[in-house]
N, C-alpha and C. Protein backbone atom coordinates (compact mmCIF):
# COMPACT_ATOMS: atom_id res chain seq x y z
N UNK A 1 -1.34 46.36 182.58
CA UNK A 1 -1.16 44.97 182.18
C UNK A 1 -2.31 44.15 182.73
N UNK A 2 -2.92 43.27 182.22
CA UNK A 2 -3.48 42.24 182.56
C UNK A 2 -3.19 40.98 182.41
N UNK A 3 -4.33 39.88 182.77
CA UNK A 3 -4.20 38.45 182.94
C UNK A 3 -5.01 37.62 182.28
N UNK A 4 -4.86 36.47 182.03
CA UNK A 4 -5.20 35.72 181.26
C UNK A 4 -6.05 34.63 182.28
N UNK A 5 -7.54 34.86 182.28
CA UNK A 5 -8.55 34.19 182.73
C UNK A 5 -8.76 32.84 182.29
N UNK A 6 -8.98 31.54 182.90
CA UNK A 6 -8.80 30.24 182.16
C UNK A 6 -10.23 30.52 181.38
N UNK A 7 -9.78 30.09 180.35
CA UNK A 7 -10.73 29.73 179.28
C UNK A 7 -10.26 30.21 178.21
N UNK A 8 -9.14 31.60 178.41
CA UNK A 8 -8.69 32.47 177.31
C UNK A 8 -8.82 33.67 177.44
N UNK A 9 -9.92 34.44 178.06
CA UNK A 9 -10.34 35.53 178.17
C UNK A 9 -9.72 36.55 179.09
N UNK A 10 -9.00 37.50 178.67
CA UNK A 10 -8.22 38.87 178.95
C UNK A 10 -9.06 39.34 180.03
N UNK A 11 -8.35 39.85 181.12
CA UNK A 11 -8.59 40.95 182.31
C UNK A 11 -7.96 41.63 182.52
N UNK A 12 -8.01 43.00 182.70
CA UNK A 12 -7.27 43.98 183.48
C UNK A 12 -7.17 43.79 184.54
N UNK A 13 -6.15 44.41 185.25
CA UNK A 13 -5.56 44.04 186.55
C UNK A 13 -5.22 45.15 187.38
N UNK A 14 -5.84 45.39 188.69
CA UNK A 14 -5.97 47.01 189.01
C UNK A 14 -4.91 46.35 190.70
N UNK A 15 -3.64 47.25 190.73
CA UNK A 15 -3.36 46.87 192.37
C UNK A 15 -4.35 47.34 193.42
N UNK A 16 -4.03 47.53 194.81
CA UNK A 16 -4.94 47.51 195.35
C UNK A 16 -3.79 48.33 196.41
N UNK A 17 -3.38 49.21 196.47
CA UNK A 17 -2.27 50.11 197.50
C UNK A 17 -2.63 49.35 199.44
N UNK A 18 -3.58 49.40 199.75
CA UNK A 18 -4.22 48.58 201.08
C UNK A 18 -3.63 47.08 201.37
N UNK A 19 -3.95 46.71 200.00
CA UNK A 19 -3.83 45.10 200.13
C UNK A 19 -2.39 44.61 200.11
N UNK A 20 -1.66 45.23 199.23
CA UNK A 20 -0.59 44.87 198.88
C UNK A 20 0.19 45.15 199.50
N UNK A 21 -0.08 46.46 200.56
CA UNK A 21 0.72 46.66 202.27
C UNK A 21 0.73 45.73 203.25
N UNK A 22 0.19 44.76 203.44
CA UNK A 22 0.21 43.61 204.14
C UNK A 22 1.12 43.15 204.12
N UNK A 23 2.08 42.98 203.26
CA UNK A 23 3.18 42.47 203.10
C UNK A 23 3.83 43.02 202.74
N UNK A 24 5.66 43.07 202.91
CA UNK A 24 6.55 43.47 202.45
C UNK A 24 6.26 42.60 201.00
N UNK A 25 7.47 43.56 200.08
CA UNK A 25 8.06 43.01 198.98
C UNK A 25 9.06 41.64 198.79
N UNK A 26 9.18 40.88 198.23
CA UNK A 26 10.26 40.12 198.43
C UNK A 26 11.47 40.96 197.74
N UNK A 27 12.91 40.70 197.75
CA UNK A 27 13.79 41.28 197.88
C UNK A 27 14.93 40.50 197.66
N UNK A 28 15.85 41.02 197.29
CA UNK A 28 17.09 39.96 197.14
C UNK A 28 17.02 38.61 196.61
N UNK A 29 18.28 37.57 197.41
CA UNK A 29 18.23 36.27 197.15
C UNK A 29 16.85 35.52 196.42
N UNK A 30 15.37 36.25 197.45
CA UNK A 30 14.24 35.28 197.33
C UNK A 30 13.40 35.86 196.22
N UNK A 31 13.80 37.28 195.62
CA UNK A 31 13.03 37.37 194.92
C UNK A 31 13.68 37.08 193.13
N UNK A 32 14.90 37.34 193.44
CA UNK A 32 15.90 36.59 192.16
C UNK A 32 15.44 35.03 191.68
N UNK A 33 15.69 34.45 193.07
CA UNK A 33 15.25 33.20 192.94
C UNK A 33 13.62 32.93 192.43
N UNK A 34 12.48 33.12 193.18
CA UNK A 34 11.19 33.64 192.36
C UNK A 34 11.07 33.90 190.76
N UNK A 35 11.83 34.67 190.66
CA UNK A 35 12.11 35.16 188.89
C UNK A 35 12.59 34.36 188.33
N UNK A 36 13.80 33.77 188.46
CA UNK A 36 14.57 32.59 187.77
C UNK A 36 13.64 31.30 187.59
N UNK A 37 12.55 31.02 188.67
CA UNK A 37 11.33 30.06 188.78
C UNK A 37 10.73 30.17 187.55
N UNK A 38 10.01 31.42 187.74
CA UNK A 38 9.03 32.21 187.01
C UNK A 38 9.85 31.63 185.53
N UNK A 39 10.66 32.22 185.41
CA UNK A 39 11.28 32.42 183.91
C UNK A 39 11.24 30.99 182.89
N UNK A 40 11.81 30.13 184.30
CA UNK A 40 11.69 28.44 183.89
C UNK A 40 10.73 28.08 183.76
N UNK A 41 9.77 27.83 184.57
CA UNK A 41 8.58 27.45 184.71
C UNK A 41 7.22 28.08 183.93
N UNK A 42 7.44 29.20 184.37
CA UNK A 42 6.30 30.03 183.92
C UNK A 42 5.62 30.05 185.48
N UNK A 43 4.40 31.01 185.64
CA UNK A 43 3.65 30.96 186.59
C UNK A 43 3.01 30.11 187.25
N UNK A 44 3.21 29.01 188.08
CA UNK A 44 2.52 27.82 188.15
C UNK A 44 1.07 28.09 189.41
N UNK A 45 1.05 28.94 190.00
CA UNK A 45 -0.21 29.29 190.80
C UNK A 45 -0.89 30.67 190.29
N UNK A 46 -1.94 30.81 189.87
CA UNK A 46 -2.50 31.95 189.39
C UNK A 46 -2.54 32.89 190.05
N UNK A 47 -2.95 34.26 189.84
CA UNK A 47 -2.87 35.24 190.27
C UNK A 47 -4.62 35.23 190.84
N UNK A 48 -5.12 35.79 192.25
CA UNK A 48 -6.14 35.88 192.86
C UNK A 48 -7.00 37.21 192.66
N UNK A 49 -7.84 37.03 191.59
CA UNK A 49 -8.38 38.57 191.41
C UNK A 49 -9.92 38.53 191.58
N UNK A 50 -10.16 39.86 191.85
CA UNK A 50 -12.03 40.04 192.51
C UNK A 50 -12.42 40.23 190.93
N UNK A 51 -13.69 40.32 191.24
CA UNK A 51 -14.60 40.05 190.15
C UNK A 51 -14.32 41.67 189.35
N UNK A 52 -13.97 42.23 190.20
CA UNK A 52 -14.29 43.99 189.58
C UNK A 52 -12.34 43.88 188.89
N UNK A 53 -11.53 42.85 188.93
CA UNK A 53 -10.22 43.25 188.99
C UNK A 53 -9.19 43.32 189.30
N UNK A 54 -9.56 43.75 190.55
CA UNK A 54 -8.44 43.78 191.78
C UNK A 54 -7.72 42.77 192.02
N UNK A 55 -6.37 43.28 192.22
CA UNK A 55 -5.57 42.00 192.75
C UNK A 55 -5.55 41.77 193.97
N UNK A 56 -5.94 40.54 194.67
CA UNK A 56 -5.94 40.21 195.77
C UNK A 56 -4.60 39.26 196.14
N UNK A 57 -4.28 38.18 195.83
CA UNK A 57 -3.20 37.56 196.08
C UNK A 57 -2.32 37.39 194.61
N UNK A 58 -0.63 37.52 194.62
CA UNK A 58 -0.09 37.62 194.06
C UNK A 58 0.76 38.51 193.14
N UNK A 59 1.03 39.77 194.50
CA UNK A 59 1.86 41.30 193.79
C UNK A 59 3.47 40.68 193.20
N UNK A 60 3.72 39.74 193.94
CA UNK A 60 5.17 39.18 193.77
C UNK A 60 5.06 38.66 192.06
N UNK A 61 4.32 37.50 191.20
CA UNK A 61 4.01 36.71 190.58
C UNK A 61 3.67 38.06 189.68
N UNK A 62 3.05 39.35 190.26
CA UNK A 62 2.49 39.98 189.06
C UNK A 62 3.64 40.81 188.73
N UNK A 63 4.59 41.24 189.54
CA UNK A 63 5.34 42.10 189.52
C UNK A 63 6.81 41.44 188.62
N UNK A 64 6.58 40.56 188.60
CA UNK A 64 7.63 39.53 188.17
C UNK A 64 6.95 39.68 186.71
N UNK A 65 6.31 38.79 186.43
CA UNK A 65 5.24 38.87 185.32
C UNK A 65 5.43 40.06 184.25
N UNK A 66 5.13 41.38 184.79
CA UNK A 66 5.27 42.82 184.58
C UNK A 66 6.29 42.60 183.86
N UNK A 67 7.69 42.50 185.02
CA UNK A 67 8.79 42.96 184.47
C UNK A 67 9.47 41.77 182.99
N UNK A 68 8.63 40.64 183.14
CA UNK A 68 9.43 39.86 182.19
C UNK A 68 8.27 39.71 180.77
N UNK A 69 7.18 40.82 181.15
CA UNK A 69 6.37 41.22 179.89
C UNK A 69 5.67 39.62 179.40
N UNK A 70 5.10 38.57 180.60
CA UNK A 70 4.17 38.02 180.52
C UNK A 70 2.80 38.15 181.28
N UNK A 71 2.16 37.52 179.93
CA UNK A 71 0.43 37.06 180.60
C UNK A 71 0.09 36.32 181.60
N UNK A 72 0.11 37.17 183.05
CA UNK A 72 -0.02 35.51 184.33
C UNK A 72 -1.24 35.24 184.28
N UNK A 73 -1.56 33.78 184.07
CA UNK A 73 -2.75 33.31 184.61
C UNK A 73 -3.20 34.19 185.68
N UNK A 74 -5.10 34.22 185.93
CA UNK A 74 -5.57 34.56 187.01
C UNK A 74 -6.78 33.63 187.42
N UNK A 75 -6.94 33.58 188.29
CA UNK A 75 -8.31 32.90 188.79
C UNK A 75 -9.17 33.98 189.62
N UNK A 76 -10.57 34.02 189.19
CA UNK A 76 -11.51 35.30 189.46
C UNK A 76 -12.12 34.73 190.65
N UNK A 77 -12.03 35.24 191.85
CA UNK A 77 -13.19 35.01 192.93
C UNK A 77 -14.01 35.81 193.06
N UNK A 78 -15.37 36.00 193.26
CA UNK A 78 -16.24 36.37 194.13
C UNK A 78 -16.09 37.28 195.42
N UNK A 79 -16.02 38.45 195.76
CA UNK A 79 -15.84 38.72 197.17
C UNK A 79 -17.17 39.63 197.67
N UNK A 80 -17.41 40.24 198.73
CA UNK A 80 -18.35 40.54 199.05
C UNK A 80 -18.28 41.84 199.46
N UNK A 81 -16.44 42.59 199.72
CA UNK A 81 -16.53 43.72 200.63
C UNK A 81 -15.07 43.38 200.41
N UNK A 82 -14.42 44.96 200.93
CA UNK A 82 -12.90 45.17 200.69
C UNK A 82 -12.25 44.42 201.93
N UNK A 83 -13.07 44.02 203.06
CA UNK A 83 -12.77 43.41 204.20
C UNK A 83 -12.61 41.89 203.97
N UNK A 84 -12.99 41.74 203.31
CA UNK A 84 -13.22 40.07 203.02
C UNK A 84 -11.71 39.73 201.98
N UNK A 85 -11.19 40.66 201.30
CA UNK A 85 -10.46 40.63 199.95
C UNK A 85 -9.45 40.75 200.91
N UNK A 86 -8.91 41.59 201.97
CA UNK A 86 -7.62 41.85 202.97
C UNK A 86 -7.79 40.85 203.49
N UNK A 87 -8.47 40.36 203.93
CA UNK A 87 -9.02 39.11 204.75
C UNK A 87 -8.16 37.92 204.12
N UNK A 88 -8.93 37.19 202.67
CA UNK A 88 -8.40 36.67 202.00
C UNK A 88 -6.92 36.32 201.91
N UNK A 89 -6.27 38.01 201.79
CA UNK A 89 -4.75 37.94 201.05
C UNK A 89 -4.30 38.04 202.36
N UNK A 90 -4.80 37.94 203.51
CA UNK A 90 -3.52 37.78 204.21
C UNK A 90 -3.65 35.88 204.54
N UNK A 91 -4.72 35.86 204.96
CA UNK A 91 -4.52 34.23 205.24
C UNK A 91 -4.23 33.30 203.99
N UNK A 92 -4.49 33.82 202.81
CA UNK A 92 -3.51 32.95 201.56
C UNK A 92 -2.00 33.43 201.63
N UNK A 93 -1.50 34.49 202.23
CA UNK A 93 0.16 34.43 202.39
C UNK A 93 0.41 34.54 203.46
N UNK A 94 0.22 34.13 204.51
CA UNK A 94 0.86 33.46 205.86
C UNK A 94 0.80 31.75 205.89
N UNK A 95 -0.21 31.63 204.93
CA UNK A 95 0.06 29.90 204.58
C UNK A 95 1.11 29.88 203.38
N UNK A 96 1.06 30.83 202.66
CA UNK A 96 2.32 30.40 201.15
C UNK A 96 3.58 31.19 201.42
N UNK A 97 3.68 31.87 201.78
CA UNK A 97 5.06 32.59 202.14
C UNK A 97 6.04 32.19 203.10
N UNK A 98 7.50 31.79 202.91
CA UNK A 98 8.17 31.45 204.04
C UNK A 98 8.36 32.44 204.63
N UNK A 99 7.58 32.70 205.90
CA UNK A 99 7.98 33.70 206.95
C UNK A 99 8.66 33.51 208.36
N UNK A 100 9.11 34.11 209.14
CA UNK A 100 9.69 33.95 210.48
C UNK A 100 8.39 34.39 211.70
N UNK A 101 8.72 33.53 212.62
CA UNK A 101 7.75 34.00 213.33
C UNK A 101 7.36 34.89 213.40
N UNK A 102 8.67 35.98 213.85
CA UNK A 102 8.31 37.69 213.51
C UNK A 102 8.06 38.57 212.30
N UNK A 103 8.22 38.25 211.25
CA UNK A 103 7.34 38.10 210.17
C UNK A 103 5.96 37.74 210.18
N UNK A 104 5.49 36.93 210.72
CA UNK A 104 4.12 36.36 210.91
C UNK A 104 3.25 37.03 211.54
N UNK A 105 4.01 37.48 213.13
CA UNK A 105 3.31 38.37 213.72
C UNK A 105 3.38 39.62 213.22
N UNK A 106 4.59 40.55 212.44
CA UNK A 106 4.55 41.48 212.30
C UNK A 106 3.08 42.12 210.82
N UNK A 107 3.22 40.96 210.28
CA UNK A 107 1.97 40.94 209.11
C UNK A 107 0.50 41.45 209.99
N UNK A 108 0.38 40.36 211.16
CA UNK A 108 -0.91 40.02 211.79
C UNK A 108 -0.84 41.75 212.00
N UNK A 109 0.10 42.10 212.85
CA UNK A 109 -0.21 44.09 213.18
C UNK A 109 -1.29 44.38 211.98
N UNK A 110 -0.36 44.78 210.99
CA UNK A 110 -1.15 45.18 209.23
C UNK A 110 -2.35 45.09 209.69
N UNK A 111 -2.87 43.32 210.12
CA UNK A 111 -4.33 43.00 209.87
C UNK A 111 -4.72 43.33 210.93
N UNK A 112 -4.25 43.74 212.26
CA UNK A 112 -4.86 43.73 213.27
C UNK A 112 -5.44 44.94 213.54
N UNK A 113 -5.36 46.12 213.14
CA UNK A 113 -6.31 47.26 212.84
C UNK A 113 -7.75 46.69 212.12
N UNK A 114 -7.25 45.89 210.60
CA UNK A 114 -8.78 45.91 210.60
C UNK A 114 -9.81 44.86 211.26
N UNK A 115 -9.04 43.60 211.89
CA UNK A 115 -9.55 42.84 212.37
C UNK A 115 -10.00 43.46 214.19
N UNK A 116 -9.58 44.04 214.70
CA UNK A 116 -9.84 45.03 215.92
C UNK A 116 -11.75 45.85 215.24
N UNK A 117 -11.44 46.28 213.76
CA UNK A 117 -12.41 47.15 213.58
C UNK A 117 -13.85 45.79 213.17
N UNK A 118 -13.75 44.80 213.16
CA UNK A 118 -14.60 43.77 212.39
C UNK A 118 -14.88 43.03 214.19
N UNK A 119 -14.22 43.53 215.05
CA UNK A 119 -14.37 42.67 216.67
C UNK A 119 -15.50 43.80 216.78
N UNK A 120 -14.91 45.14 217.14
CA UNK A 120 -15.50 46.37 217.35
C UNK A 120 -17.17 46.58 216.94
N UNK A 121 -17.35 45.95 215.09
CA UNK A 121 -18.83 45.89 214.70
C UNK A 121 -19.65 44.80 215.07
N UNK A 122 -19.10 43.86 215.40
CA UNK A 122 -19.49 42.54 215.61
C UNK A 122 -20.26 43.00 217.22
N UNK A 123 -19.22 44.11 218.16
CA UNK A 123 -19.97 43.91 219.39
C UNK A 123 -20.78 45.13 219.36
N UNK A 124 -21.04 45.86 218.38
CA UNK A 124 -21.72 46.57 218.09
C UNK A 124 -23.48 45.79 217.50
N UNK A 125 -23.17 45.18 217.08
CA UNK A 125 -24.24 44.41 216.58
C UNK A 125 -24.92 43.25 217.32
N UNK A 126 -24.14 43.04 218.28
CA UNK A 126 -24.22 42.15 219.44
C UNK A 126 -24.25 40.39 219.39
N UNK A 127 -23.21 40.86 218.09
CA UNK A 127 -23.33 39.48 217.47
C UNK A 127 -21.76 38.60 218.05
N UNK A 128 -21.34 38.99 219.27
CA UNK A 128 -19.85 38.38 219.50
C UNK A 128 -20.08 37.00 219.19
N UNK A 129 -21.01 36.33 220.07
CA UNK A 129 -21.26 35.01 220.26
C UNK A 129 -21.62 34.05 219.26
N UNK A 130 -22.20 34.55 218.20
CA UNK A 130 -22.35 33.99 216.90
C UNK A 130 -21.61 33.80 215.89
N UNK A 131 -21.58 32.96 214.94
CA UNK A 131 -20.78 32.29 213.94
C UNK A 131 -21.51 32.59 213.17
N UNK A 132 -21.25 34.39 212.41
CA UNK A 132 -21.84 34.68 211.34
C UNK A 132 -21.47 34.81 209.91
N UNK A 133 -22.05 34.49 208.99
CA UNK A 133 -20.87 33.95 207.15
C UNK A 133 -19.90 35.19 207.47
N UNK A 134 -18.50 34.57 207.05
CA UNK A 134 -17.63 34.68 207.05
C UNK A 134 -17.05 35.83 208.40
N UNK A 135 -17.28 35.70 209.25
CA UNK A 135 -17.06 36.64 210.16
C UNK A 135 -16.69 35.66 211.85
N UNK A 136 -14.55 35.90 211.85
CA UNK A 136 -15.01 34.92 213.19
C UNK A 136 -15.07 35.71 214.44
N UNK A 137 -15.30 34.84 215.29
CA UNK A 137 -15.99 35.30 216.47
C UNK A 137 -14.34 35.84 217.09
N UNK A 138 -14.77 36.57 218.75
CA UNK A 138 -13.64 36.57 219.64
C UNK A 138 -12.81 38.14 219.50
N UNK A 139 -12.25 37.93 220.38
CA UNK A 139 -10.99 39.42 220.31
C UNK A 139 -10.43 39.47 219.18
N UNK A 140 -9.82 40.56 218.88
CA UNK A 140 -8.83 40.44 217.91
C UNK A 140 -7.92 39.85 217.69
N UNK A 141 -7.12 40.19 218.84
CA UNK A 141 -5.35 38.55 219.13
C UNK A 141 -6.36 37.84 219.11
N UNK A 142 -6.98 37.46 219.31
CA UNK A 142 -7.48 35.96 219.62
C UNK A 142 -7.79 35.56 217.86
N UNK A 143 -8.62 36.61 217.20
CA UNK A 143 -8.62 36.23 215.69
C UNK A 143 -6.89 35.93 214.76
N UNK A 144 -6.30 36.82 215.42
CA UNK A 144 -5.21 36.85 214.77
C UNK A 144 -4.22 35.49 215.20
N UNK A 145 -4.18 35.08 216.63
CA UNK A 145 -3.50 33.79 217.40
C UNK A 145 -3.71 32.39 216.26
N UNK A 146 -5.39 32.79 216.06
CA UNK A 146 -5.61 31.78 215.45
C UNK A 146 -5.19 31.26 214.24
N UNK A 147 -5.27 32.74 213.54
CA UNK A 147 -5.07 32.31 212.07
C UNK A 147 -3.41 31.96 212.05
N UNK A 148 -2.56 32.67 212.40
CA UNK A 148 -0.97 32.19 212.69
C UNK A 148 -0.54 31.40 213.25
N UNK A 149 -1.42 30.78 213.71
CA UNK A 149 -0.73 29.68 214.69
C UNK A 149 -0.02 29.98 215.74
N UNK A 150 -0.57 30.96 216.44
CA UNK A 150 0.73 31.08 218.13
C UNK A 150 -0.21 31.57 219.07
N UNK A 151 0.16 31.49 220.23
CA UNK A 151 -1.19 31.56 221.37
C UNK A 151 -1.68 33.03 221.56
N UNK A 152 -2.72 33.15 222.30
CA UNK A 152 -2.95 34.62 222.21
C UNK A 152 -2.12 35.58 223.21
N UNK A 153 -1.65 35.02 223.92
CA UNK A 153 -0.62 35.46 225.03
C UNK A 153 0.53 36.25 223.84
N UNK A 154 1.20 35.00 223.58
CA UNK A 154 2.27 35.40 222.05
C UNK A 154 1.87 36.57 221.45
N UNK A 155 0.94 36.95 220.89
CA UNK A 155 -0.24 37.32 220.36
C UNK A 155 0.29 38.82 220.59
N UNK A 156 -0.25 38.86 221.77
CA UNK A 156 -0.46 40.38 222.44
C UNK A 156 0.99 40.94 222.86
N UNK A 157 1.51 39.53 223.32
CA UNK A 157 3.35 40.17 223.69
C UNK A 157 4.23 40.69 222.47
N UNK A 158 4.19 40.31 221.19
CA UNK A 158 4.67 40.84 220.31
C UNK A 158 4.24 41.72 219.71
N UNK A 159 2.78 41.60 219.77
CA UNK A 159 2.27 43.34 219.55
C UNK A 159 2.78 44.66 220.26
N UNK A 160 2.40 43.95 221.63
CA UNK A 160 3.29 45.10 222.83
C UNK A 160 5.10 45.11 222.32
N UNK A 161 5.69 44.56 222.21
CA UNK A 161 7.02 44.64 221.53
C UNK A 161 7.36 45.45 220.98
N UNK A 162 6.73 45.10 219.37
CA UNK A 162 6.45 45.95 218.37
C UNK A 162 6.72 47.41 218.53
N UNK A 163 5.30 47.53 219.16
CA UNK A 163 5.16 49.21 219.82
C UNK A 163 5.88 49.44 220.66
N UNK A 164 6.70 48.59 221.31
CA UNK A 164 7.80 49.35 222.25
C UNK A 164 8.62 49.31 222.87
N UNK A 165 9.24 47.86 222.13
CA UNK A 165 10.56 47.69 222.59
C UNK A 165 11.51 48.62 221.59
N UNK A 166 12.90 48.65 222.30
CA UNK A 166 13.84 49.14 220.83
C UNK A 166 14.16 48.47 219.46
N UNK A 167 13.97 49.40 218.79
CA UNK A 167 14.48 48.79 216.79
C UNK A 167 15.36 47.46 217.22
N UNK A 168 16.92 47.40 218.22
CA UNK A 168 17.45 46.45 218.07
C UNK A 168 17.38 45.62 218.58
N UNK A 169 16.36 45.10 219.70
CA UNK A 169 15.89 43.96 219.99
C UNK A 169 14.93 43.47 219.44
N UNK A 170 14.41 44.12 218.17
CA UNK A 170 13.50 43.17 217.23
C UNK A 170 14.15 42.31 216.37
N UNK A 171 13.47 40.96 216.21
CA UNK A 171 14.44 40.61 215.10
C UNK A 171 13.75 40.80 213.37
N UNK A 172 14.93 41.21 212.56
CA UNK A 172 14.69 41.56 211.76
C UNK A 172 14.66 40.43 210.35
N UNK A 173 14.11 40.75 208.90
CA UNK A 173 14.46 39.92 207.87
C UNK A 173 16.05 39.97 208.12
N UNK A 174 16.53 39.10 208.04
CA UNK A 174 18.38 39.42 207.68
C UNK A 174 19.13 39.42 208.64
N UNK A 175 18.43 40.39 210.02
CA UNK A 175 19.22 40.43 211.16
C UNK A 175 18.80 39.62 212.40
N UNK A 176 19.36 38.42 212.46
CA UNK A 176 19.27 37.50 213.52
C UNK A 176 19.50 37.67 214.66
N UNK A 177 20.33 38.94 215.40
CA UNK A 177 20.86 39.22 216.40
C UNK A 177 19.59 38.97 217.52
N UNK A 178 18.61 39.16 217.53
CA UNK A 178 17.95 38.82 218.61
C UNK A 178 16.33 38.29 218.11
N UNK A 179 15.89 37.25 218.82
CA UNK A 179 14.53 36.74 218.45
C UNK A 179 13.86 36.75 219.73
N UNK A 180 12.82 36.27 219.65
CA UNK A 180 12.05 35.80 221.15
C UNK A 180 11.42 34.14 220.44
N UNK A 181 11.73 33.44 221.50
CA UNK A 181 11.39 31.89 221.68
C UNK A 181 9.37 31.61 222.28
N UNK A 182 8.82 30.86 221.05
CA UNK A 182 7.62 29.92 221.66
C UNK A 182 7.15 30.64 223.18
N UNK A 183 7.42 30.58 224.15
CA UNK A 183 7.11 30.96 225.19
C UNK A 183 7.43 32.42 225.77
N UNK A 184 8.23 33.17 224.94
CA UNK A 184 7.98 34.88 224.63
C UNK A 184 9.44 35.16 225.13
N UNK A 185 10.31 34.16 225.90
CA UNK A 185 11.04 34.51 226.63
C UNK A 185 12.41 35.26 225.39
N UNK A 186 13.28 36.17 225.91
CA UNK A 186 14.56 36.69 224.81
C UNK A 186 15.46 35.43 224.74
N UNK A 187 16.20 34.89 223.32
CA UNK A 187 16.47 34.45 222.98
C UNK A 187 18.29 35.13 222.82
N UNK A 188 19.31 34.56 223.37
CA UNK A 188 20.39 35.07 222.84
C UNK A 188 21.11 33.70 221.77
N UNK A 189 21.10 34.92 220.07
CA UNK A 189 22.02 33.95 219.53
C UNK A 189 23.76 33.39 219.41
């Protein structure tokens, strides 16, 4: 299936298995609701595709799309590297997606392999200290603190979590039984 480029002009539309792991699927309530949007409305934000195709932002919108056998708008960007396109789709859905904190951080993990590997070349190149196109400076939590909005302390404590606290003191989509509060501390609900 493809998309409908403004002006009129047809594109194919290739997923991207990498990119589209960044994020869970939506599911249930939110993705019914999404569809019922969709259905009314039609697509009102385009679908984010690279010049070669690829879908970068919008598996939800396309997948919806798919199933209700319409043409979604797309808007074509420019990218430079498959790093820049992950890059992209995650900081366009941690700003558009309602997520939970732990949602937020649990995304940043996803990115934080490749953003660890983009710290890693940067001090390879000996370029930490510089503000080079499109490339930011700093640790990794520290790239990742930033873009989510939570400190780098936060940062690193829910990473460490992650990896090793138990399944049921995480909190989950759905399961509220336990969170951690702003300042990292356990939260009983």
């Amino acid at each position: 299936m493809g998309g409908q480029v403004a002006g009129g002009e047809a594109m194919e539309i290739k997923e991207d298995p990498e990119i589209k792991s960044l994020f869970d699927d939506l599911s249930g309530a939110a993705y019914e609701e999404l569809k019922r949007d969709i259905e009314r409305r039609g697509i009102q934000v385009p679908l984010v595709v690279a010049q070669d195709g690829t879908l970068v932002c919008g598996y939800q919108r396309y997948r919806i799309a798919k199933e209700l056998k319409i043409e979604p708008p797309i808007q074509v960007l420019r990218f430079t590297s498959k790093e820049e396109m992950l890059e992209y789709a995650f900081k366009d859905n941690i700003l558009r997606r309602h997520l939970t904190p732990f949602q937020k951080i649990e995304a940043s993990l996803r990115f934080f392999k490749l953003a660890k590997e983009r710290a890693r070349e940067r001090m390879l190149r000996g370029t930490l200290a510089e503000k080079s196109a499109g490339v930011e400076k700093g640790r990794a939590t520290e790239v990742i603190a930033r873009q989510v909005g939570f400190s780098h302390d936060l940062v690193e404590m829910a990473i460490w979590l992650m990896e090793n606290a138990p399944e049921e003191k995480l909190e989950k989509p759905g399961n509220p039984s336990a969170d951690f509060s702003a300042n990292g501390k356990e939260r009983a609900n």
